[in-house]
Every structure is written in structure tokens, then in C-alpha cells.
PDB file of N, CA and C in Angstrom:
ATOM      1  N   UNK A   1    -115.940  -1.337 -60.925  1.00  0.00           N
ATOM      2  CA  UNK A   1    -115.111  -2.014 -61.901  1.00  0.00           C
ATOM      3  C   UNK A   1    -114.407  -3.180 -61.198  1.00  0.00           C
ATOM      4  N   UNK A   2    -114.337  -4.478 -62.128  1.00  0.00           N
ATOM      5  CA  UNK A   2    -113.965  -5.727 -60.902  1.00  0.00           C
ATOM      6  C   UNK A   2    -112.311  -5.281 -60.999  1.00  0.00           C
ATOM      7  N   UNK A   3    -111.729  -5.999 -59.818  1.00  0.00           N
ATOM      8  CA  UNK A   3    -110.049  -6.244 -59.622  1.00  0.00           C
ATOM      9  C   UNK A   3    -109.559  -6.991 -59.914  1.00  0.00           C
ATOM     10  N   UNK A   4    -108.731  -6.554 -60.380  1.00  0.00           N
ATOM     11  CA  UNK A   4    -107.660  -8.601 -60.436  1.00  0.00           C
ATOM     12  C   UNK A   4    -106.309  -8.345 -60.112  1.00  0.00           C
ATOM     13  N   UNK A   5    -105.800  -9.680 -59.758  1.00  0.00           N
ATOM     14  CA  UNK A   5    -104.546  -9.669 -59.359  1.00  0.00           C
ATOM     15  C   UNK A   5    -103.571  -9.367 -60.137  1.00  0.00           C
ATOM     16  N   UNK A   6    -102.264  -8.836 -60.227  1.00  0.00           N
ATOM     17  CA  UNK A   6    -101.528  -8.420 -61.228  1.00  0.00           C
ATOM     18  C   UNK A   6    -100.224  -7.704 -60.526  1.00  0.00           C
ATOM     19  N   UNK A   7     -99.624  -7.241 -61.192  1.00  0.00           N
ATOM     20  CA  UNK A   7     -98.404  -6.439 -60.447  1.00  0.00           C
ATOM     21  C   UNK A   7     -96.988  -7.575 -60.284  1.00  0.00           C
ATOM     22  N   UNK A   8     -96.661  -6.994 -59.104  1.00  0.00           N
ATOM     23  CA  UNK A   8     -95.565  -8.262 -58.458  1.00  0.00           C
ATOM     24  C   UNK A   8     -95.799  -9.572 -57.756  1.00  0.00           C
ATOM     25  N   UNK A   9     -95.059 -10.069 -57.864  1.00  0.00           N
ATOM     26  CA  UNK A   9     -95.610 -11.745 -56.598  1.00  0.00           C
ATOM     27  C   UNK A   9     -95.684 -11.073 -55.397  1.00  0.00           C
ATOM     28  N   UNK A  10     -96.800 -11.746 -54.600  1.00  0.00           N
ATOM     29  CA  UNK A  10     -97.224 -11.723 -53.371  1.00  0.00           C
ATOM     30  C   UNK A  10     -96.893 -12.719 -52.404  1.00  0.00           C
ATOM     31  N   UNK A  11     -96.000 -13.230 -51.725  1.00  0.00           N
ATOM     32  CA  UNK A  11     -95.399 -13.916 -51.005  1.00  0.00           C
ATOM     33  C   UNK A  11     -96.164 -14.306 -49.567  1.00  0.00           C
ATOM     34  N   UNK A  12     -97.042 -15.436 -49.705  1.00  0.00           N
ATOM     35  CA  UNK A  12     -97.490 -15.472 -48.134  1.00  0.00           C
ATOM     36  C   UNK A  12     -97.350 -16.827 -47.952  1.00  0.00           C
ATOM     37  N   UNK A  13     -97.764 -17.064 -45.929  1.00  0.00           N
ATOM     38  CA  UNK A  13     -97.139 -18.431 -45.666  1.00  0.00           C
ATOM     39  C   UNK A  13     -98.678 -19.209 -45.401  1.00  0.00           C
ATOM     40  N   UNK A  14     -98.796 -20.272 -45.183  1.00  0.00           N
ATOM     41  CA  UNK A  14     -99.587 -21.371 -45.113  1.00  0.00           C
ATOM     42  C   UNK A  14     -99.413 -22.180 -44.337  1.00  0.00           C
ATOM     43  N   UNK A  15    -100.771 -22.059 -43.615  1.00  0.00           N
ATOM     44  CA  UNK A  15    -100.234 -23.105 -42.625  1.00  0.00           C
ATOM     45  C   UNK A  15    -101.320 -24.094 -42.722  1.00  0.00           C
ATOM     46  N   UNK A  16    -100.965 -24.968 -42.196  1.00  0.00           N
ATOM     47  CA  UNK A  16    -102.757 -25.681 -42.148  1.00  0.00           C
ATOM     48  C   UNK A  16    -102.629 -26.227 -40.307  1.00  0.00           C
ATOM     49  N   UNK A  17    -103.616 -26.098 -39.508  1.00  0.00           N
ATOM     50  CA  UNK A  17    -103.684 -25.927 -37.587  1.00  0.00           C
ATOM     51  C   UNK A  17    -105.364 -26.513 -37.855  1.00  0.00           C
ATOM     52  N   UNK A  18    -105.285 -27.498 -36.986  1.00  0.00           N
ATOM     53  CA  UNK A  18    -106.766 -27.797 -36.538  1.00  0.00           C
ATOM     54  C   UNK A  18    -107.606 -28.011 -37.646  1.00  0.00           C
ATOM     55  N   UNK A  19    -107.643 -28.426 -38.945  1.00  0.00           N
ATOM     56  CA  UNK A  19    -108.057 -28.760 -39.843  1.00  0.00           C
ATOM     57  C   UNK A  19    -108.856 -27.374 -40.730  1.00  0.00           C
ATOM     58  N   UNK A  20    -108.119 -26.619 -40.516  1.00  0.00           N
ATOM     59  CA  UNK A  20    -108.535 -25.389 -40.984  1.00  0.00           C
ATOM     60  C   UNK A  20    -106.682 -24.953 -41.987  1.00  0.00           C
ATOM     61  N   UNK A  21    -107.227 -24.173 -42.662  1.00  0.00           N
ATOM     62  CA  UNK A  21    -105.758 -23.804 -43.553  1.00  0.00           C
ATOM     63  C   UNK A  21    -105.840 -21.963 -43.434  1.00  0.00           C
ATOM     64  N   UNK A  22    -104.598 -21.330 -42.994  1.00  0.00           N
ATOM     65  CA  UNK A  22    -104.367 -19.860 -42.687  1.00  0.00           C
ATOM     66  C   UNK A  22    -103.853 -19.602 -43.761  1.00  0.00           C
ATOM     67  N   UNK A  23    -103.851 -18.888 -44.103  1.00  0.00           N
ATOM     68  CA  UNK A  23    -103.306 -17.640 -45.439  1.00  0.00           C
ATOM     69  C   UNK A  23    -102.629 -16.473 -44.789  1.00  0.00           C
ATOM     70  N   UNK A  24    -101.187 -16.115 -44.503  1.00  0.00           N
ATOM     71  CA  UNK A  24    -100.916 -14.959 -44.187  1.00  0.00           C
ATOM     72  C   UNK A  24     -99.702 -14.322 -44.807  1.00  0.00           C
ATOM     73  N   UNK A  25    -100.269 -13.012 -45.243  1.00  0.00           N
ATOM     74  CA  UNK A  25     -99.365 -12.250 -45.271  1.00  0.00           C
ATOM     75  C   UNK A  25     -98.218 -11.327 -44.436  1.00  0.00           C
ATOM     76  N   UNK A  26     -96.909 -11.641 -44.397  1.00  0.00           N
ATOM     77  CA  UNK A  26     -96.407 -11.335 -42.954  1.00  0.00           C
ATOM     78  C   UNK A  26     -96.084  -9.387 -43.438  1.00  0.00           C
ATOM     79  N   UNK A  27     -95.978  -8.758 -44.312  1.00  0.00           N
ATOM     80  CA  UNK A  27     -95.526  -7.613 -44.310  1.00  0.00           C
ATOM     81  C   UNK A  27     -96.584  -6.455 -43.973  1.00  0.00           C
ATOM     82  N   UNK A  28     -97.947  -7.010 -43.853  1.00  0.00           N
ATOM     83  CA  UNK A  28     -98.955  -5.891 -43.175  1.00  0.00           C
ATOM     84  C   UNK A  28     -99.807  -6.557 -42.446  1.00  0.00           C
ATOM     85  N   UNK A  29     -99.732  -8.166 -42.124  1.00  0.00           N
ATOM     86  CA  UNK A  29    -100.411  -9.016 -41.400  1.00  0.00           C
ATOM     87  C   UNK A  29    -101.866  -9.105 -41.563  1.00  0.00           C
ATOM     88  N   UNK A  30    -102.067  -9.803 -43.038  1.00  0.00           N
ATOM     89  CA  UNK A  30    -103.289  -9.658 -43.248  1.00  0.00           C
ATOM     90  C   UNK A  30    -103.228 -11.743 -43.319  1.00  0.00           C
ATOM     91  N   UNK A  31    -104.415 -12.176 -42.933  1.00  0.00           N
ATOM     92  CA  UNK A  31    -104.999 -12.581 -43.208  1.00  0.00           C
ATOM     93  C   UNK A  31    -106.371 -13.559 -43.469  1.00  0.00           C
ATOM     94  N   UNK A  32    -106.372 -14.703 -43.761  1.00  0.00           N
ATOM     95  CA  UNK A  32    -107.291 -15.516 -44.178  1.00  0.00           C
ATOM     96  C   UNK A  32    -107.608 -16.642 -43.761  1.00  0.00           C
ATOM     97  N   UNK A  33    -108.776 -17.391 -43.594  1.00  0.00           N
ATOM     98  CA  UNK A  33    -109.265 -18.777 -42.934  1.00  0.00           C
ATOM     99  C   UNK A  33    -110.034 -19.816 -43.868  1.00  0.00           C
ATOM    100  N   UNK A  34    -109.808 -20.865 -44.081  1.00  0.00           N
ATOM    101  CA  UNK A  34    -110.746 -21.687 -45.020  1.00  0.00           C
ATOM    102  C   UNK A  34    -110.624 -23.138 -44.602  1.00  0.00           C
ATOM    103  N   UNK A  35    -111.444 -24.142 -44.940  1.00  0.00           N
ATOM    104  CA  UNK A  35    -110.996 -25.509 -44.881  1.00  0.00           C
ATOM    105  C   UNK A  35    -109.864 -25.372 -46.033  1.00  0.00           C
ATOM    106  N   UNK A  36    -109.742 -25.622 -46.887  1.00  0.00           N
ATOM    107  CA  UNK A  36    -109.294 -25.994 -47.504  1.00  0.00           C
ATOM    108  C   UNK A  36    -108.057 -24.638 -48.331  1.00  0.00           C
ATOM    109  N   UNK A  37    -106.565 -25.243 -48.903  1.00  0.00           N
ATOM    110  CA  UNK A  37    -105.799 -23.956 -49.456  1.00  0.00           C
ATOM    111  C   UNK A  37    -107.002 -23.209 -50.651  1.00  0.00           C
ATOM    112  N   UNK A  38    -107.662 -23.578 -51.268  1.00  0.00           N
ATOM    113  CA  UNK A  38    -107.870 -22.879 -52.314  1.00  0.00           C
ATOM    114  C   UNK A  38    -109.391 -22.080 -51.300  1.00  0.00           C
ATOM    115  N   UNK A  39    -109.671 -22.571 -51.077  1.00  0.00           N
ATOM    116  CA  UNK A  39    -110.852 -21.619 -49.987  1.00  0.00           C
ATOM    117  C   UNK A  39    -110.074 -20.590 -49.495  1.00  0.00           C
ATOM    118  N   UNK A  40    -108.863 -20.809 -48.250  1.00  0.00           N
ATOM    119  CA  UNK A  40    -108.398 -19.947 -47.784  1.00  0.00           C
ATOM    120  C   UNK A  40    -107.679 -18.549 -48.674  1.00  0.00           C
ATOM    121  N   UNK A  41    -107.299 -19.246 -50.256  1.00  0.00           N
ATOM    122  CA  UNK A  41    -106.606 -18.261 -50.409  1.00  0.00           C
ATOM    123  C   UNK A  41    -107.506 -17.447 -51.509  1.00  0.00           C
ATOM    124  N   UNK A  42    -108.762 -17.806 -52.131  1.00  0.00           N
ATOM    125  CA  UNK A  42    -110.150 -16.924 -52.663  1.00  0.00           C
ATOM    126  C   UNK A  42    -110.502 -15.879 -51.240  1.00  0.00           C
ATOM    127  N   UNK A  43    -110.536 -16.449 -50.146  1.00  0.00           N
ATOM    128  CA  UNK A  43    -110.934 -15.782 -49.308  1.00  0.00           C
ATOM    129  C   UNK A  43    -110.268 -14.637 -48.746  1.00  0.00           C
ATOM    130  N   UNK A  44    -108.603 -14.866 -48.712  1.00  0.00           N
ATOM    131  CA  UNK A  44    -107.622 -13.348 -49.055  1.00  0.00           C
ATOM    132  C   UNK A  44    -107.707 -12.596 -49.493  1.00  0.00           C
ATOM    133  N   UNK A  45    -107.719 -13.482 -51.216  1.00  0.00           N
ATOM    134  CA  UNK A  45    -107.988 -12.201 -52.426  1.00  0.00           C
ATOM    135  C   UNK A  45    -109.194 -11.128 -52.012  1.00  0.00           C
ATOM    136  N   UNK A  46    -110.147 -11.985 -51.256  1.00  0.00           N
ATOM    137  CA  UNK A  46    -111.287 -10.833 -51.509  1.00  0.00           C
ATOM    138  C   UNK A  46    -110.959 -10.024 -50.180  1.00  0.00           C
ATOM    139  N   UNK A  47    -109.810 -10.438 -48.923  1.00  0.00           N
ATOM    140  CA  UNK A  47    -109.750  -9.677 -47.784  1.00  0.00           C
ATOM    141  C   UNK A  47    -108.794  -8.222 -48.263  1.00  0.00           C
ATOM    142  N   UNK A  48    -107.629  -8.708 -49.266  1.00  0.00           N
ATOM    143  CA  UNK A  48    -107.050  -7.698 -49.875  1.00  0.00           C
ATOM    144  C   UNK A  48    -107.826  -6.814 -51.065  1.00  0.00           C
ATOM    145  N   UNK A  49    -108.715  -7.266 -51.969  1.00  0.00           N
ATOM    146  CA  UNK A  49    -109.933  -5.958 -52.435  1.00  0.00           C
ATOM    147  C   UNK A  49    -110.195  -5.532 -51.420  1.00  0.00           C
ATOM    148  N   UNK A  50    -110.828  -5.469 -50.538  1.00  0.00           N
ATOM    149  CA  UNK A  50    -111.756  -5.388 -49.080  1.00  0.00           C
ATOM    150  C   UNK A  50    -110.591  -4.155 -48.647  1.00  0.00           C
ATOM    151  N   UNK A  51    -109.584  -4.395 -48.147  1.00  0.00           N
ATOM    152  CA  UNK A  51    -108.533  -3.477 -47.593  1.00  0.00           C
ATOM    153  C   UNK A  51    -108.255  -2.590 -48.845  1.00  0.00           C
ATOM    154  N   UNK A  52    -107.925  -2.876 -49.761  1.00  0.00           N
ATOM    155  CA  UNK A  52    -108.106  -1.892 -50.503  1.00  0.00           C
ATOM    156  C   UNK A  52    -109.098  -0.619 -51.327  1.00  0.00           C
ATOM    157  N   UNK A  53    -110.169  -1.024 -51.204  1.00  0.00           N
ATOM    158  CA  UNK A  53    -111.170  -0.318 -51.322  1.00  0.00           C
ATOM    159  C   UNK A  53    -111.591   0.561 -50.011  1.00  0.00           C
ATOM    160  N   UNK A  54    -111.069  -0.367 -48.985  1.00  0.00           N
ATOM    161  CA  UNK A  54    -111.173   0.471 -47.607  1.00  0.00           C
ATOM    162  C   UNK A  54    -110.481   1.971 -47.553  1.00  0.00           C
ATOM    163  N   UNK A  55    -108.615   1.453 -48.132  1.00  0.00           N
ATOM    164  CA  UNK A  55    -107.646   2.764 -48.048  1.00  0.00           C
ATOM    165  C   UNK A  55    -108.069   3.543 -49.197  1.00  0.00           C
ATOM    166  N   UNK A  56    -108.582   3.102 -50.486  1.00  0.00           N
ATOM    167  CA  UNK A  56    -108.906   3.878 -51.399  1.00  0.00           C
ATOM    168  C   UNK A  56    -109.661   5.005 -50.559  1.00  0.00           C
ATOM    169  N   UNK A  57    -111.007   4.708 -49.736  1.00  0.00           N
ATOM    170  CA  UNK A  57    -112.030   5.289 -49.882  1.00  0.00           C
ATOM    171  C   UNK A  57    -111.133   6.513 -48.501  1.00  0.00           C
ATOM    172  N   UNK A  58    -111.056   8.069 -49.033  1.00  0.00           N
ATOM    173  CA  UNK A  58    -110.209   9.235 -47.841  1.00  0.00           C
ATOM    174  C   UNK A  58    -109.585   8.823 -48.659  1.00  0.00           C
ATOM    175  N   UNK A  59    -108.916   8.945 -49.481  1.00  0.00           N
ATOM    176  CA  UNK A  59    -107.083   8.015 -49.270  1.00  0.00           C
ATOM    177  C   UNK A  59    -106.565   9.544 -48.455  1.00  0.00           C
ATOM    178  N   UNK A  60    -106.690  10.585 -48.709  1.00  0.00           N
ATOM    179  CA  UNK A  60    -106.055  11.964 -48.683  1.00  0.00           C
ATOM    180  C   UNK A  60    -105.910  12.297 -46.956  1.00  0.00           C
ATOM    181  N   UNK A  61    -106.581  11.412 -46.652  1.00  0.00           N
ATOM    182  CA  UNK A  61    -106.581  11.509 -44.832  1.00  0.00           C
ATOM    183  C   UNK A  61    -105.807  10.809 -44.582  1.00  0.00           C
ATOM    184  N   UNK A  62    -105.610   9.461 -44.800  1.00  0.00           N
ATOM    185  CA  UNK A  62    -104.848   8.678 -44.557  1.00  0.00           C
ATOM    186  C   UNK A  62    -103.371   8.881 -44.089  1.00  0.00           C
ATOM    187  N   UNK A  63    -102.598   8.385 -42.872  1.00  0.00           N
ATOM    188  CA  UNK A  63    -100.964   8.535 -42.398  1.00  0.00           C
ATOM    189  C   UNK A  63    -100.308   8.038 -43.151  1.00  0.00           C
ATOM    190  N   UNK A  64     -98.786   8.127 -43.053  1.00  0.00           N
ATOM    191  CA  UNK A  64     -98.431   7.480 -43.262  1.00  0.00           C
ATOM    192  C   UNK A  64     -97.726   6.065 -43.833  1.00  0.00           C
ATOM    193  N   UNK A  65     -98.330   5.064 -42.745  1.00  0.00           N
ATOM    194  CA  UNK A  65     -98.422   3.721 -43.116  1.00  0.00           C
ATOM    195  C   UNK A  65     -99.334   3.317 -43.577  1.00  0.00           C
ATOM    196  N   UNK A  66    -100.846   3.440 -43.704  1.00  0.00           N
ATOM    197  CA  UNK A  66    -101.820   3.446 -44.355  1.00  0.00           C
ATOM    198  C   UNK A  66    -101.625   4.064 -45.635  1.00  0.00           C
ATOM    199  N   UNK A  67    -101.038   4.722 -46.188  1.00  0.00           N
ATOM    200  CA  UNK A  67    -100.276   4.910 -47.827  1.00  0.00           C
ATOM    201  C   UNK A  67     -99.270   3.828 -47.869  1.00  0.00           C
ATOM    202  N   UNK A  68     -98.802   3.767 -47.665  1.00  0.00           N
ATOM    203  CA  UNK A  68     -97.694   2.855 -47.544  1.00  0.00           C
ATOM    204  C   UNK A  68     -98.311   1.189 -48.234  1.00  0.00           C
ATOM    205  N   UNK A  69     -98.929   0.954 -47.417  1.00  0.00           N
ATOM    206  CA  UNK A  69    -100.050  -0.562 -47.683  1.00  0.00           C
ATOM    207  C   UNK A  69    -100.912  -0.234 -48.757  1.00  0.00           C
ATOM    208  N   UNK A  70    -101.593   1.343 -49.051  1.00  0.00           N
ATOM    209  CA  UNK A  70    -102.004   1.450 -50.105  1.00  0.00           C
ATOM    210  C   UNK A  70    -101.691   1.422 -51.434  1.00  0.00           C
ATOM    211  N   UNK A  71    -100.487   1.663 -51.104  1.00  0.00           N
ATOM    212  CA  UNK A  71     -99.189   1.717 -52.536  1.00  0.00           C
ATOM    213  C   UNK A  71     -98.876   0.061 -52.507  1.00  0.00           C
ATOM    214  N   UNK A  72     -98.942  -0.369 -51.965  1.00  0.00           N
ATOM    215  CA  UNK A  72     -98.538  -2.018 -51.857  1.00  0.00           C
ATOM    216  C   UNK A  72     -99.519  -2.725 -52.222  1.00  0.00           C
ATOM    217  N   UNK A  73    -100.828  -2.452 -52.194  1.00  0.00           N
ATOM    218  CA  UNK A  73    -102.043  -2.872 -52.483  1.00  0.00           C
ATOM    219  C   UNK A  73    -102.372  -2.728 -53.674  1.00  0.00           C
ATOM    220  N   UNK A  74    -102.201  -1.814 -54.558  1.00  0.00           N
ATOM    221  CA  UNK A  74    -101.858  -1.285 -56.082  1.00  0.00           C
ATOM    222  C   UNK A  74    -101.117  -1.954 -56.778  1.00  0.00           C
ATOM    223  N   UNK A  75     -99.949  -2.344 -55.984  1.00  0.00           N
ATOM    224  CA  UNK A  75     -99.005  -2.988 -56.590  1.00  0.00           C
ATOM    225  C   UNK A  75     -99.272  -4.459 -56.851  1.00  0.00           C
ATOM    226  N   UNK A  76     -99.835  -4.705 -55.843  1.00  0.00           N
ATOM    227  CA  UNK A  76    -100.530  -6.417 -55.908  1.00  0.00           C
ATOM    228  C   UNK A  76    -101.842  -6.722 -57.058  1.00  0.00           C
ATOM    229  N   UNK A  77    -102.840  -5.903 -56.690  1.00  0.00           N
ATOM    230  CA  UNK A  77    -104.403  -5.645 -57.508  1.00  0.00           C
ATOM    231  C   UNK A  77    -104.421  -4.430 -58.391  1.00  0.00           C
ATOM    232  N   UNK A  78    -104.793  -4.858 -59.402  1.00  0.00           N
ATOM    233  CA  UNK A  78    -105.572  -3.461 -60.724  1.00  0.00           C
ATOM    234  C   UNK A  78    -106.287  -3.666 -61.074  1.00  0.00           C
ATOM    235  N   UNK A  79    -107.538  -2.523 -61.494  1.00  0.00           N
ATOM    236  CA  UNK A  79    -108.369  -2.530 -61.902  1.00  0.00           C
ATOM    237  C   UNK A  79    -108.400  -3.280 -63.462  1.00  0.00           C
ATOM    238  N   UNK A  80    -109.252  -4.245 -63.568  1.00  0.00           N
ATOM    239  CA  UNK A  80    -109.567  -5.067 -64.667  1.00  0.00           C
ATOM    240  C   UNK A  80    -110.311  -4.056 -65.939  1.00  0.00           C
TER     241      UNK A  80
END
């Protein structure tokens, strides 16, 4: 089933270094690389599905902080 973004705002910083543009999220340090902002930040979205489908998959094994980001990850993406 596809994802989409939804929930609360997601707050990340931008940088642009060496003609490349970073995407990061500073509260679980995720992120992203592109030429360009809208490259870099398609390319997030799909690093945060990606992490999330990761913690989905066990979730029941999972510590901790790995719930923690999973519950935060929910909060950001829902199922469409």
C-alpha cells in the first residue's frame, strides 16, 4: 500500500556544500543527497519510507530507541 506524508511538520536543515544540496534531519540523523533541493528532498521522503518499512518489519524485537523513531516515523508517514 503506497505512503504519504501526513501527520505533523517535519523540520529539517539544508544545506547546499560543493554543488550538491543535503537534506537533514537532526532528531534521528537521517539523511539525503541530490543536485538539486527538490531532488534532495524526493530522495528523503523515500529514505524515511525505507527506514520505516525497515522498523516496521520485527517491530516486536526492536529496543527501545528504535520504537521511539518508529513512533516518530508514523507520525510523519501514513498509509495512503
Amino acid at each position: 500500500m503506497p505512503k504519504q506524508f501526513a501527520g505533523h511538520p517535519l523540520v529539517v536543515q539544508i544545506q547546499r556544500e560543493d554543488g550538491e544540496v543535503l537534506v537533514s534531519e537532526p532528531h534521528f540523523y537521517m539523511h539525503a543527497v541530490g543536485l538539486t533541493v527538490a531532488e534532495a528532498i524526493t530522495e528523503f521522503k523515500r529514505i524515511l519510507v525505507d527506514e520505516l518499512e525497515q522498523l516496521e518489519h520485527d517491530e516486536a524485537r526492536r529496543g527501545p530507541r528504535l520504537k521511539r523513531q518508529l513512533q516518530y516515523l508514523r507520525s510523519i508517514v501514513r498509509m495512503a
